[in-house]
Protein backbone atom coordinates (compact mmCIF):
# COMPACT_ATOMS: atom_id res chain seq x y z
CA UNK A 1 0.00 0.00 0.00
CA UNK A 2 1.63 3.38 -0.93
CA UNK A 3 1.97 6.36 1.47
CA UNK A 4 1.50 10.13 0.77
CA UNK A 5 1.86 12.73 3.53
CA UNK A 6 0.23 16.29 3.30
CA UNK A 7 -0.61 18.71 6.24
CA UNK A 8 -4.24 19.01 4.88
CA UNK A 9 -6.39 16.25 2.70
CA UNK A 10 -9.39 17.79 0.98
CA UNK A 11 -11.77 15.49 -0.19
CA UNK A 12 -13.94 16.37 -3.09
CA UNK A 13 -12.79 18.36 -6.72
CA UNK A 14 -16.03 20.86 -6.77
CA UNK A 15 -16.53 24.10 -5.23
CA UNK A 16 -16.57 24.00 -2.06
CA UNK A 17 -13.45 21.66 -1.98
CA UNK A 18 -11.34 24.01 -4.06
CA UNK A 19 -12.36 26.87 -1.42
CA UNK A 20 -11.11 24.58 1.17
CA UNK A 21 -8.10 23.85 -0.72
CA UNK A 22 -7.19 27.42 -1.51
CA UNK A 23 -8.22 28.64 1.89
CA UNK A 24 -5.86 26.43 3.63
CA UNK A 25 -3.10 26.87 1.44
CA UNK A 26 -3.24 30.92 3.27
CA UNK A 27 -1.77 29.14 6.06
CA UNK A 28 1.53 27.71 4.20
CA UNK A 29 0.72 24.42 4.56
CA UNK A 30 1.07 21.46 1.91
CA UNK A 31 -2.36 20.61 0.71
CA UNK A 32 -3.89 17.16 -1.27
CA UNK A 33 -7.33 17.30 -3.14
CA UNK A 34 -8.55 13.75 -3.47
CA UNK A 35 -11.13 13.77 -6.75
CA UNK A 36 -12.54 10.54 -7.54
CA UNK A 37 -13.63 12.07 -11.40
CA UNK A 38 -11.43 11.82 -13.85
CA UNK A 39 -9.24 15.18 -14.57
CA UNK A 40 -11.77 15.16 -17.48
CA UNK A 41 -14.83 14.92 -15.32
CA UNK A 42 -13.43 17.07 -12.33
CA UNK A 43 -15.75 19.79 -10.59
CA UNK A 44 -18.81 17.79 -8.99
CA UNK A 45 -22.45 19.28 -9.19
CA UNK A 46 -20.26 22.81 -9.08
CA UNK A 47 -19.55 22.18 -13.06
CA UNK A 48 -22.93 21.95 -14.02
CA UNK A 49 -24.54 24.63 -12.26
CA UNK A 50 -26.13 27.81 -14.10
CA UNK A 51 -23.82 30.08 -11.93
CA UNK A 52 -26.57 32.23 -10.35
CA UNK A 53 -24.59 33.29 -6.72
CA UNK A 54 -27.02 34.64 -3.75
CA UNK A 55 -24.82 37.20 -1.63
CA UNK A 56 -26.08 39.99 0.43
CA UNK A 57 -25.63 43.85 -1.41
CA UNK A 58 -26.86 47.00 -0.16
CA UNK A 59 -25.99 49.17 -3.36
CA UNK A 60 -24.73 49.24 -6.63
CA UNK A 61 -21.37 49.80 -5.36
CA UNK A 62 -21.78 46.49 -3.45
CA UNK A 63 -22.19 44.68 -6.89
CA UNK A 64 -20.07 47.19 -8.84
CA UNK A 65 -16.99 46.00 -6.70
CA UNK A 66 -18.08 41.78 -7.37
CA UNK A 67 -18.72 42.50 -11.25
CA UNK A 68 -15.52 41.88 -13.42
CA UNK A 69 -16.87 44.70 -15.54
CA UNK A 70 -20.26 46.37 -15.52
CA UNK A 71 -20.17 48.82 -18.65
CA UNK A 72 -21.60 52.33 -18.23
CA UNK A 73 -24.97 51.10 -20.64
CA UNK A 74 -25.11 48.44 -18.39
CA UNK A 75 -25.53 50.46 -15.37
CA UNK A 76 -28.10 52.79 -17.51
CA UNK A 77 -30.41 49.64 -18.51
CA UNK A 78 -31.09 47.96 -15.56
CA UNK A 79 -32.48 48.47 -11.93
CA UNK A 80 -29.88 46.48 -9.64
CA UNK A 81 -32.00 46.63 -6.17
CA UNK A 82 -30.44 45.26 -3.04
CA UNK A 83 -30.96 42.08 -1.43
CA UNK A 84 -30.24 43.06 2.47
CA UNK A 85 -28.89 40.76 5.07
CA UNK A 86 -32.98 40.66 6.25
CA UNK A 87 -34.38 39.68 3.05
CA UNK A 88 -31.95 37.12 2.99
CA UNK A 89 -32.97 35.93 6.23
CA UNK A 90 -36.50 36.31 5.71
CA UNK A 91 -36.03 34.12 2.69
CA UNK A 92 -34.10 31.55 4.30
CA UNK A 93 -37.02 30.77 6.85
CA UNK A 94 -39.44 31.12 5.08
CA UNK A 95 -38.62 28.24 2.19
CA UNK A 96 -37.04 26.24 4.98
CA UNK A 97 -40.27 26.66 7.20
CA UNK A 98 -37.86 28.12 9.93
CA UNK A 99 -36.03 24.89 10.18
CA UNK A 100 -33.07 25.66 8.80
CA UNK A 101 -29.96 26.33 11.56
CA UNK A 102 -29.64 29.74 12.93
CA UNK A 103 -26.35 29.92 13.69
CA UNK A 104 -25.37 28.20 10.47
CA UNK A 105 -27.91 30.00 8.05
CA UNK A 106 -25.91 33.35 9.91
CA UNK A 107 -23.11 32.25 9.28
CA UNK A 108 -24.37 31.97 5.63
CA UNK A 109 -25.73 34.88 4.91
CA UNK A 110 -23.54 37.50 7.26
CA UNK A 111 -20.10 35.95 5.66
CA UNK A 112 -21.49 35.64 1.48
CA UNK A 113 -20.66 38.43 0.23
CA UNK A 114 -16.87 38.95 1.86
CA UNK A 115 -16.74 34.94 0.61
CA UNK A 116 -17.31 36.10 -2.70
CA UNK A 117 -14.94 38.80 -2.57
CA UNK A 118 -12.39 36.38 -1.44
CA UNK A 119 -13.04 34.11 -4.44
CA UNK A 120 -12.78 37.06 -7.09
CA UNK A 121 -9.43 37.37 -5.98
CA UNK A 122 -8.55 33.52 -6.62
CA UNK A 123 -9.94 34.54 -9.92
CA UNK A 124 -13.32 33.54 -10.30
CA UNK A 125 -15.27 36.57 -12.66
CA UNK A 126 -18.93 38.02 -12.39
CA UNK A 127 -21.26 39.29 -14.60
CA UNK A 128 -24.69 40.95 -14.12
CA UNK A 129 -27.12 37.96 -14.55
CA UNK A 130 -29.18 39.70 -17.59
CA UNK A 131 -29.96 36.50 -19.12
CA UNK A 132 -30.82 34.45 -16.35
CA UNK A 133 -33.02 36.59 -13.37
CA UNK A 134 -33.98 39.59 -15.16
CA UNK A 135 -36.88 40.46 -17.16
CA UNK A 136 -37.10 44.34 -19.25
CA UNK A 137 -40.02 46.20 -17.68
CA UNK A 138 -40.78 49.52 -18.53
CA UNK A 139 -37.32 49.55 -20.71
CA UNK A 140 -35.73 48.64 -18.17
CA UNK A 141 -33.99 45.45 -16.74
CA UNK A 142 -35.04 44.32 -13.18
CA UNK A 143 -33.93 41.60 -11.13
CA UNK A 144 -35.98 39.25 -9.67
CA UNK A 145 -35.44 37.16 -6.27
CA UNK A 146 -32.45 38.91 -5.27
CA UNK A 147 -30.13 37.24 -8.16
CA UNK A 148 -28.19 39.92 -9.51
CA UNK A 149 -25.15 37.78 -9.82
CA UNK A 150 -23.97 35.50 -11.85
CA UNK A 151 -20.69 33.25 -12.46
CA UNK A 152 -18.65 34.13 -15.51
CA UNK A 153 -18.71 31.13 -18.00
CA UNK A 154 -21.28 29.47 -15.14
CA UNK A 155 -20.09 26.09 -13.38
CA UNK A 156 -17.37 25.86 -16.67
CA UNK A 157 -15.78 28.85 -15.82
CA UNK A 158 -16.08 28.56 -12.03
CA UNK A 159 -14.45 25.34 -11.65
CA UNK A 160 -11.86 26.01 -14.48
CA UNK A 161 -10.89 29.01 -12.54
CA UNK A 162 -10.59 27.33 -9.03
CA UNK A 163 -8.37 24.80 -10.65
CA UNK A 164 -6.16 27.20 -12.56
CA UNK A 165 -6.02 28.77 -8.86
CA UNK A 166 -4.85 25.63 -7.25
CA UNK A 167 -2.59 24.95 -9.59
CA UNK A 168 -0.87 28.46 -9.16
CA UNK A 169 -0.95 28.04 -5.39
CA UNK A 170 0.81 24.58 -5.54
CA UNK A 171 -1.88 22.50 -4.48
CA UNK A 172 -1.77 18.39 -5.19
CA UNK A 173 -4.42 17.30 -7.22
CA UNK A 174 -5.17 13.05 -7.15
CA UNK A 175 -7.57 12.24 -9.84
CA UNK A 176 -9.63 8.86 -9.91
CA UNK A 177 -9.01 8.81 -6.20
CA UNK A 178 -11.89 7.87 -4.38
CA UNK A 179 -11.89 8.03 -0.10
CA UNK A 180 -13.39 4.85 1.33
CA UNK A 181 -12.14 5.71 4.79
CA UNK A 182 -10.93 7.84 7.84
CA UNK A 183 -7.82 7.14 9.68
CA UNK A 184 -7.84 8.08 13.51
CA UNK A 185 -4.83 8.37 16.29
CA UNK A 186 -5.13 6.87 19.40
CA UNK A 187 -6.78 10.20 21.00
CA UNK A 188 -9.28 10.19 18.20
CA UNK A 189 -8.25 12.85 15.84
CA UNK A 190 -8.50 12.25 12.13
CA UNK A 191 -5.00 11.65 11.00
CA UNK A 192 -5.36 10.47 7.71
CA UNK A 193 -7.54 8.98 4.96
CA UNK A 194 -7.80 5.04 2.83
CA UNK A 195 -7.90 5.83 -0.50
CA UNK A 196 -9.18 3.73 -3.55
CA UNK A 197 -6.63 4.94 -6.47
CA UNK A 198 -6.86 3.69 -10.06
CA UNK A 199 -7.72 0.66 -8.39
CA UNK A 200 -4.79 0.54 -5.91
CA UNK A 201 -4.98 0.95 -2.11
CA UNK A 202 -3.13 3.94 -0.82
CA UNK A 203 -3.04 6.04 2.28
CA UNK A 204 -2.83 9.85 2.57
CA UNK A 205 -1.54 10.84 6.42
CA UNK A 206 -2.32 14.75 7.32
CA UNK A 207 -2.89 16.54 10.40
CA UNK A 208 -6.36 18.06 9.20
CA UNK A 209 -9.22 16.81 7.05
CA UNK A 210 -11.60 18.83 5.04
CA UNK A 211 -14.71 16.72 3.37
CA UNK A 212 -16.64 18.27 0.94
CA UNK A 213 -17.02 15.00 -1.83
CA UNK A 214 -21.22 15.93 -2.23
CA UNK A 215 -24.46 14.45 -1.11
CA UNK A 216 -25.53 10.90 -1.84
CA UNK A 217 -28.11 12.15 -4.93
CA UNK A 218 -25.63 9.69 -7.08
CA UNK A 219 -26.68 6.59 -5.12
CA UNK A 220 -30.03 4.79 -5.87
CA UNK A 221 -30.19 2.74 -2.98
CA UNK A 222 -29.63 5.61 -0.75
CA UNK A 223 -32.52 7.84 -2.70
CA UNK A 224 -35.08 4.80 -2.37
CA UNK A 225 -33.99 4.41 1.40
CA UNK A 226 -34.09 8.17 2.51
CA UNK A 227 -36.16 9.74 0.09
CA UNK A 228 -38.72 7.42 -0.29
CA UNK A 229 -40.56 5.13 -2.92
CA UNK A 230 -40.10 6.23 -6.53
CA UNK A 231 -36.78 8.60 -6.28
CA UNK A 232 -35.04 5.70 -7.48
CA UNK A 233 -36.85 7.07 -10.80
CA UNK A 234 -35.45 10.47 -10.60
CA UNK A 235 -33.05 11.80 -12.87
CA UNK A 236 -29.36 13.20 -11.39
CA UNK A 237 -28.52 16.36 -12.91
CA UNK A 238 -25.25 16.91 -11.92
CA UNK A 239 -22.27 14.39 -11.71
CA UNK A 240 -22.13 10.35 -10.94
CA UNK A 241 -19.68 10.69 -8.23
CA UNK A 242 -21.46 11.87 -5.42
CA UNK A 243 -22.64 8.32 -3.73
CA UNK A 244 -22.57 9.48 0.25
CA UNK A 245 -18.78 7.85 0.54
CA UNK A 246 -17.45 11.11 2.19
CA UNK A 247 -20.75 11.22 4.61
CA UNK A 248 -20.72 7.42 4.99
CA UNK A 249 -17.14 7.54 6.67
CA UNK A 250 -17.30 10.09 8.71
CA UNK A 251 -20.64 8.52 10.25
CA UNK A 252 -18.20 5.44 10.84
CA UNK A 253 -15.72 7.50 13.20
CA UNK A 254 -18.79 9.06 14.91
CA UNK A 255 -20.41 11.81 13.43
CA UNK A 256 -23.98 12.93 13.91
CA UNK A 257 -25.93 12.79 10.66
CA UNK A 258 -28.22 15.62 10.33
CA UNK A 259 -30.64 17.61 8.34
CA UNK A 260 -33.31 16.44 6.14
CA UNK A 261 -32.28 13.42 5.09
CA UNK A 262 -36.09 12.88 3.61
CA UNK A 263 -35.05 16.21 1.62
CA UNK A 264 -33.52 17.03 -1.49
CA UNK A 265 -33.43 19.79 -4.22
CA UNK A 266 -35.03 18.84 -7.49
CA UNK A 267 -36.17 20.41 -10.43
CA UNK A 268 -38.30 20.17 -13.58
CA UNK A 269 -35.69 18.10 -16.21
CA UNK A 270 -36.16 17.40 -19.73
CA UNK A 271 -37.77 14.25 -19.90
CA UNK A 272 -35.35 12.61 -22.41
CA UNK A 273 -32.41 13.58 -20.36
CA UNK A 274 -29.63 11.35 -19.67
CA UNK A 275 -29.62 9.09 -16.24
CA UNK A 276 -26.77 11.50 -15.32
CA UNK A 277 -25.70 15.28 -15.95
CA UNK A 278 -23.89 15.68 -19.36
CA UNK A 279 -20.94 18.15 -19.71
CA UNK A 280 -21.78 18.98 -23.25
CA UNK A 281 -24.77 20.17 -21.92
CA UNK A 282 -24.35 20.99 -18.42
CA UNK A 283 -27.82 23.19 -17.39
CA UNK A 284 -29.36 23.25 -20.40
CA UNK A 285 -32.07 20.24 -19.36
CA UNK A 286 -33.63 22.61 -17.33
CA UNK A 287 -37.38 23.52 -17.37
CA UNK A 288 -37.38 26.57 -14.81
CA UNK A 289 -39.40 28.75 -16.84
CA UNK A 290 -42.67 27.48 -15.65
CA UNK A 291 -44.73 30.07 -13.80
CA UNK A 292 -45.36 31.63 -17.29
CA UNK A 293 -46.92 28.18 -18.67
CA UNK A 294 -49.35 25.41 -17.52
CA UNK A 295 -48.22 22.02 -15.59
CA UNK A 296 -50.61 19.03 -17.22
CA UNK A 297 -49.82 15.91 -15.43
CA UNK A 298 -50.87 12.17 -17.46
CA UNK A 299 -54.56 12.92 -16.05
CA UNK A 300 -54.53 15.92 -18.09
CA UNK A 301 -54.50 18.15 -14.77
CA UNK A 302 -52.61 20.70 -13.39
CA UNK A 303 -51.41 19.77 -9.55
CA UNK A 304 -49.01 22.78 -8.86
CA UNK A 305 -50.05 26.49 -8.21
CA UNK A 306 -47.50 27.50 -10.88
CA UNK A 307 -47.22 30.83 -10.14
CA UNK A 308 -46.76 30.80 -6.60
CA UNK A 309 -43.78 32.89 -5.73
CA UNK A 310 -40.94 33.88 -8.63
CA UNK A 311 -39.21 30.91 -9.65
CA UNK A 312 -35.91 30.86 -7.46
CA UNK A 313 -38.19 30.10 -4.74
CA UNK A 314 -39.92 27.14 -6.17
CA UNK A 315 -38.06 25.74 -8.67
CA UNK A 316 -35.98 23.27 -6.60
CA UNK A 317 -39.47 21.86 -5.01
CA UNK A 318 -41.51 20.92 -7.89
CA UNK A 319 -39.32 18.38 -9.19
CA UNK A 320 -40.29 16.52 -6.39
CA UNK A 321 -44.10 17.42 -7.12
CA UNK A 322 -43.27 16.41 -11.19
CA UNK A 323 -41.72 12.86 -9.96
CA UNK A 324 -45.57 12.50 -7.96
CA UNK A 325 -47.52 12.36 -10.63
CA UNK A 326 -48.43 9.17 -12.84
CA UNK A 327 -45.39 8.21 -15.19
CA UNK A 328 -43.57 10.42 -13.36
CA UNK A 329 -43.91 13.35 -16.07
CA UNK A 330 -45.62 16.50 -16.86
CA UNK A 331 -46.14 18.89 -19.28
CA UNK A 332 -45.32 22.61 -19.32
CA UNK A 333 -47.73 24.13 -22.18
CA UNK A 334 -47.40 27.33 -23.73
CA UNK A 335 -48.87 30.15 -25.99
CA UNK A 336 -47.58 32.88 -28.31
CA UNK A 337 -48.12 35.75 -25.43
CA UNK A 338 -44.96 34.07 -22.97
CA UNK A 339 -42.68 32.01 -24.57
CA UNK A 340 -40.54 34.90 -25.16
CA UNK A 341 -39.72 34.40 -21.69
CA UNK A 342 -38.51 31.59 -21.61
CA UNK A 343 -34.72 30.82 -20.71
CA UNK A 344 -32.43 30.11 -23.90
CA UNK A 345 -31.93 26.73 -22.55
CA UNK A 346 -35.68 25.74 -23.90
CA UNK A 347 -34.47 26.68 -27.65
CA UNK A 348 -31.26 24.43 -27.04
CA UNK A 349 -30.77 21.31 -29.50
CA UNK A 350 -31.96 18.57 -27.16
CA UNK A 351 -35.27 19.84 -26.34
CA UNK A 352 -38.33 17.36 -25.86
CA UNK A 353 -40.59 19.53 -27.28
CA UNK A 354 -44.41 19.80 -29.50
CA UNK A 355 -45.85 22.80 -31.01
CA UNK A 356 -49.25 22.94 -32.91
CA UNK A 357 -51.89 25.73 -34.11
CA UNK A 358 -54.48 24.69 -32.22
CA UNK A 359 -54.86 23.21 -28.61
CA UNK A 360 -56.87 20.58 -29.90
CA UNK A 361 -53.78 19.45 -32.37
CA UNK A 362 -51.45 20.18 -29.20
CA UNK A 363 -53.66 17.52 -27.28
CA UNK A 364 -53.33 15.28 -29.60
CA UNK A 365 -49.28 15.86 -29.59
CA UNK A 366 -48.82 15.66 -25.58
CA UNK A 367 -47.45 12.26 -25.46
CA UNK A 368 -49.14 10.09 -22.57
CA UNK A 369 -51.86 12.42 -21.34
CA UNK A 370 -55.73 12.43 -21.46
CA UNK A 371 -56.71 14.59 -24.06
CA UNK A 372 -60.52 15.00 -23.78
CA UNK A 373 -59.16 16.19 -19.87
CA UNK A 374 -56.34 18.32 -20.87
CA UNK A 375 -58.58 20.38 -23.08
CA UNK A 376 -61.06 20.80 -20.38
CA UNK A 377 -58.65 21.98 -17.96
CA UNK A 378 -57.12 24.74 -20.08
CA UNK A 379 -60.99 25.48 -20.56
CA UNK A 380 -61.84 25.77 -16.76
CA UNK A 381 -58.37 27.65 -16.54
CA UNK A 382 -58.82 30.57 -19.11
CA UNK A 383 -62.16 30.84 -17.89
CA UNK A 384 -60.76 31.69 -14.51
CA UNK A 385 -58.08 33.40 -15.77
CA UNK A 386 -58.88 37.39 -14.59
CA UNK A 387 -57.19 40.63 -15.98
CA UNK A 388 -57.03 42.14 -12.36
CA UNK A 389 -53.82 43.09 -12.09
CA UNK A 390 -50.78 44.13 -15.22
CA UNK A 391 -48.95 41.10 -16.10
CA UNK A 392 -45.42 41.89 -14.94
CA UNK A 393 -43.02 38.70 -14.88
CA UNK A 394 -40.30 40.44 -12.36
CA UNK A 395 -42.68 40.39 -9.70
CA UNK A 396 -45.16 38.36 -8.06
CA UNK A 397 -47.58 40.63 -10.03
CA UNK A 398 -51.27 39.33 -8.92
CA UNK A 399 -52.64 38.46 -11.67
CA UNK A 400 -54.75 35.25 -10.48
CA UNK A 401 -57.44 32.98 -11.14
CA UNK A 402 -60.77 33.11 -9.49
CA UNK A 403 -62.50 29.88 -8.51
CA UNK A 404 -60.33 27.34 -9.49
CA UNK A 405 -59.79 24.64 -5.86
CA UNK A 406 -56.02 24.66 -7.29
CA UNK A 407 -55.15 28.48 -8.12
CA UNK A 408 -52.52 30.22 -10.42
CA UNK A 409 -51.98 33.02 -7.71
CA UNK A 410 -49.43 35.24 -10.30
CA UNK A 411 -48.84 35.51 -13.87
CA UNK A 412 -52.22 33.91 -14.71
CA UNK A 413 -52.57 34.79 -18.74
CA UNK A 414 -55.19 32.48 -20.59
CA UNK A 415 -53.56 29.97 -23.18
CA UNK A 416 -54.87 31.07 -25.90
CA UNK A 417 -53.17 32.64 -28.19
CA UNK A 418 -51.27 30.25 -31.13
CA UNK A 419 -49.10 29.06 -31.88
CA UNK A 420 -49.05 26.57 -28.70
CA UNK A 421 -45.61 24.85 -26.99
CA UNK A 422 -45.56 22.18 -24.91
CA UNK A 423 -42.15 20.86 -22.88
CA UNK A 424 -41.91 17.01 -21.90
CA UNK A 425 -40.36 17.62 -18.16
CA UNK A 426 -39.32 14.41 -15.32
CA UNK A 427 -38.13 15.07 -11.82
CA UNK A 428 -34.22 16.12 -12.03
CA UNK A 429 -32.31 15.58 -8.72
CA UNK A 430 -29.62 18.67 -8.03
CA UNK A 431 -27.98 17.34 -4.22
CA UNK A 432 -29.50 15.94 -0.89
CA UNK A 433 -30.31 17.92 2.42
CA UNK A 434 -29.30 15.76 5.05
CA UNK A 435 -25.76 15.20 5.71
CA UNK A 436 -23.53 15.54 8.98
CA UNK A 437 -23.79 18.54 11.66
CA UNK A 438 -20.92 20.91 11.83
CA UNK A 439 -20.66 23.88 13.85
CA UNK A 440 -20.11 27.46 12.32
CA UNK A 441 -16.22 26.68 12.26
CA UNK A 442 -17.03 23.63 9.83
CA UNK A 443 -15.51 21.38 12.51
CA UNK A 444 -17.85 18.43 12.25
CA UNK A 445 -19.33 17.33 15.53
CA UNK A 446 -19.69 13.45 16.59
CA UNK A 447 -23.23 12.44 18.01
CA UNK A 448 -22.51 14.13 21.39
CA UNK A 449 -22.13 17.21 19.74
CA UNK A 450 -18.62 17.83 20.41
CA UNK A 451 -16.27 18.50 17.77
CA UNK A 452 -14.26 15.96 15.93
CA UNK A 453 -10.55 16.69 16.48
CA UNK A 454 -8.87 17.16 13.04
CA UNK A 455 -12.54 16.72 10.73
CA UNK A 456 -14.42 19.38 9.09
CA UNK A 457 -16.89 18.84 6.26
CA UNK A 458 -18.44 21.82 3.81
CA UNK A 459 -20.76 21.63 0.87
CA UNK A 460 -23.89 19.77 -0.17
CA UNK A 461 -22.92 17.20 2.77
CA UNK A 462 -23.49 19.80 5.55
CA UNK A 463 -26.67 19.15 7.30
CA UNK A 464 -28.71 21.60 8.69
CA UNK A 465 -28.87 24.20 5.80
CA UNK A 466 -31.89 23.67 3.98
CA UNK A 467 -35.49 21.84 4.35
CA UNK A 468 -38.22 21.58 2.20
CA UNK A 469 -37.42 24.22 -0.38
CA UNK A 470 -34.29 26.00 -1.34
CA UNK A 471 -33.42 29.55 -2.96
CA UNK A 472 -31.29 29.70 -5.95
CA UNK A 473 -27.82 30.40 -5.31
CA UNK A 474 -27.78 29.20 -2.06
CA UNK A 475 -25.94 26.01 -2.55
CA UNK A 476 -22.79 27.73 -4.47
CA UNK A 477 -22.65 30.19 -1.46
CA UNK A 478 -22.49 27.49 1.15
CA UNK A 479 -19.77 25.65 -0.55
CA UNK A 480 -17.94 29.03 -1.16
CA UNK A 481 -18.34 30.26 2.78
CA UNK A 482 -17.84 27.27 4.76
CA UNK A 483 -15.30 25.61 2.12
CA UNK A 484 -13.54 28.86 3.35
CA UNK A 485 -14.05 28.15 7.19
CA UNK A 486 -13.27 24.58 6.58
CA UNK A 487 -9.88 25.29 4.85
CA UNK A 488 -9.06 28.00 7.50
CA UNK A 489 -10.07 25.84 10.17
CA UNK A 490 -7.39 22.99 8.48
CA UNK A 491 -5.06 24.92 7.83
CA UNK A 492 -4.73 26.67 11.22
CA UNK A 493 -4.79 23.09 12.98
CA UNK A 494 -1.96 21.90 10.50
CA UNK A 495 0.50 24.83 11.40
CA UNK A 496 -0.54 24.04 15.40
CA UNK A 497 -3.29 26.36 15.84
């Protein structure tokens, strides 16, 4: 069995282990990332991400000093807002239904935007998210759901510029190297880590541990057993290497699992979508676009209030709802007056997609739904559908239905105006909730609550975060802020701190 030695081990090749990595490396200590992709696959979930980043800003100066360049047209065209350290909060319990931890979700939200700072100097760029979470009103483009941010070159460029970073900073990188294991002293600190590499058994000894190797989203077993009957159906967006391994062996030395583990984030997919995120199309599966359009399950029924909040603060829960209906599909149909709003990913070239001049030829086109019911739903709907309020797609704008037991409480235009869309979606499965409890140092604690001498964890894996529901952005920020804290943490332990 060969033997490496390193002050720190990170485990994990995405986001929040690059922070971790590059965060430590502050400290001048000798640092090994352990990435069980291939250097062709590298990045986890971080590489397929959109890029949309959710950080506290006060003013335009705020988000003038994050942009990489904000032209002086650009400043003229759009309405930036703020999104204050109480909105943030506010959102945060509200989606998570006040579950989510305090001190953690603080720690979140009071640290994002100086973690973001931090990362623009690694060299990670920003851009005004124009494309993405802002709609022209009024000539004008305003930002919806606090996004104003956005990752240059989205998970492609973020990762590619961690890793240039890590490579400048000197920092080992072990591809196809998969963790199966913890190593402890006789005290109980974590003094190493068993390694699976290229098919060989190896051993990396440190004096501090950082895990950040994903959620268990990758794992079917593990989806059926915590999630529940039928997400063994689901679709994984992002990459095939997050199984639970990192979670899994840190349970074994004693950790306290925590969160949601009946929880996950998961979106509307393209129904033809691979079993697993492709690179060559990272994002571009997604259906997020939906408050503008119908949901028509098999029955030929809607079963979502699709225009419940904006988008960013629904988006990651009705994948589950999608996955709940018969065969596991739905249909997002559309008419001439929205599908200009629709995100560019819905033109892309592997689109499962219908379009016809009449709804009664678009029935006939939905593949696996009740047509005689579909028809009379988008019947009962336009008939509800009221022009109380000016249609405004930035904003939660009021425009609702009247006497329908399931309600379209914004954005509620008829469907009828050709020519008609419809969008074949399944349930697509972004990362897991539950995962092990750390403290706001990322230390992870064992079931006693105490902390773990030489262990800290950051990423998807951290339990605690998010319940129920999730706001857009979130994840990168948690992976950016405590993969910070975690490397810091290591990195101060390996120098004797």
């Amino acid at each position: 069995m060969s033997q490496h030695t390193s002050d720190v081990v990170v485990i994990g090749g995405g986001n929040a282990a690059l922070c971790a990595a590059l965060a430590a490396r502050e400290h001048g200590v000798t640092v090994t990332v352990l990435e069980a992709a291939t250097e062709a696959l590298r990045g986890g979930n971080s590489r397929f991400t959109g890029g949309a980043v959710r950080m506290v800003f006060d003013t335009v100066e705020d988000l003038q000093a994050i942009y990489s360049d904000l032209s002086e047209e650009e400043k003229r065209s759009a309405e930036f807002g703020t999104y204050t350290t109480e909105q943030y909060y506010d959102d945060m319990g509200r989606l998570t239904q006040y579950r989510t931890n305090p001190d953690l979700c603080e720690t979140l939200i009071t640290q994002s935007y100086d973690a973001y700072m931090w990362v623009k100097q690694k060299g990670v760029k920003y851009i005004p998210s124009f494309g993405r979470q802002a709609y022209k009103v009024g000539g004008k483009f305003k930002f919806f759901g606090g996004l104003a941010v956005q990752i240059s070159g989205g998970g492609e460029g973020l990762i590619e510029a961690l890793f240039r970073a890590a490579r400048r900073e000197e920092v080992a990188v072990h591809y196809r190297t998969r963790a199966v294991g913890l190593i402890q002293d006789a005290k109980g600190a974590v003094s190493g880590v068993r390694a699976s590499c290229q098919g060989r058994s190896e051993e990396f000894r440190c004096k501090a541990i950082v895990i950040a190797s994903g959620g268990f989203e990758s794992n079917v077993e593990w989806r059926t057993r915590y999630l529940g009957r039928g997400w063994d159906l689901a679709k994984v967006r992002g990459t095939r290497y997050n199984r639970g391994e990192g979670i899994e062996m840190a349970l074994a030395v004693g950790a306290m699992p925590y969160g949601q583990w009946s929880g996950c984030h998961a979106v509307s997919w393209d129904l033809n979508a691979p079993e697993f995120g492709d690179l060559d199309i990272g994002d571009a599966f997604s259906r997020h676009s939906y408050p503008y359009s119908l949901m028509i399950n098999a029955e030929g029924k809607r079963f979502v209030d699709e225009g419940a909040d904006l988008q960013t603060y629904t988006y990651a829960k009705y994948g589950a709802a999608v996955l709940a209906q018969p065969g596991q599909f739905a249909w997002q149909v559309w008419d001439a007056k929205t599908v200009h709003l629709q995100r560019e990913v819905y033109r892309g070239r592997r689109v499962t997609k219908v379009k016809a001049d009449t709804l009664e030829e678009l029935a006939r086109k939905l593949d696996g739904v009740n047509a005689e019911r579909f028809l009379a739903t988008v019947r009962e709907f336009n008939s509800a559908a009221r022009t109380n309020a000016e249609f405004n797609p930035a904003v939660k704008d009021g425009l609702a239905t009247i006497g329908l037991e399931l309600p379209k409480s914004n954005w509620a235009l008829p469907i009828d105006r050709p020519p008609f869309e419809g969008y074949a979606t399944t349930c697509g499965i972004t990362f897991t909730f539950g995962g092990l409890r750390v403290n706001t140092g990322a230390e992870v604690l064992d079931t006693e609550e105490r902390p773990i001498p030489g262990l800290y964890a950051a990423g998807e894996l951290v339990g605690g975060l998010f319940y129920f529901n999730y706001p857009t952005g979130a994840g990168l920020t948690s992976g950016t802020v405590f993969g910070r804290i975690a490397g810091n943490g290591a990195g101060r332990r390996a120098r004797g701190g």
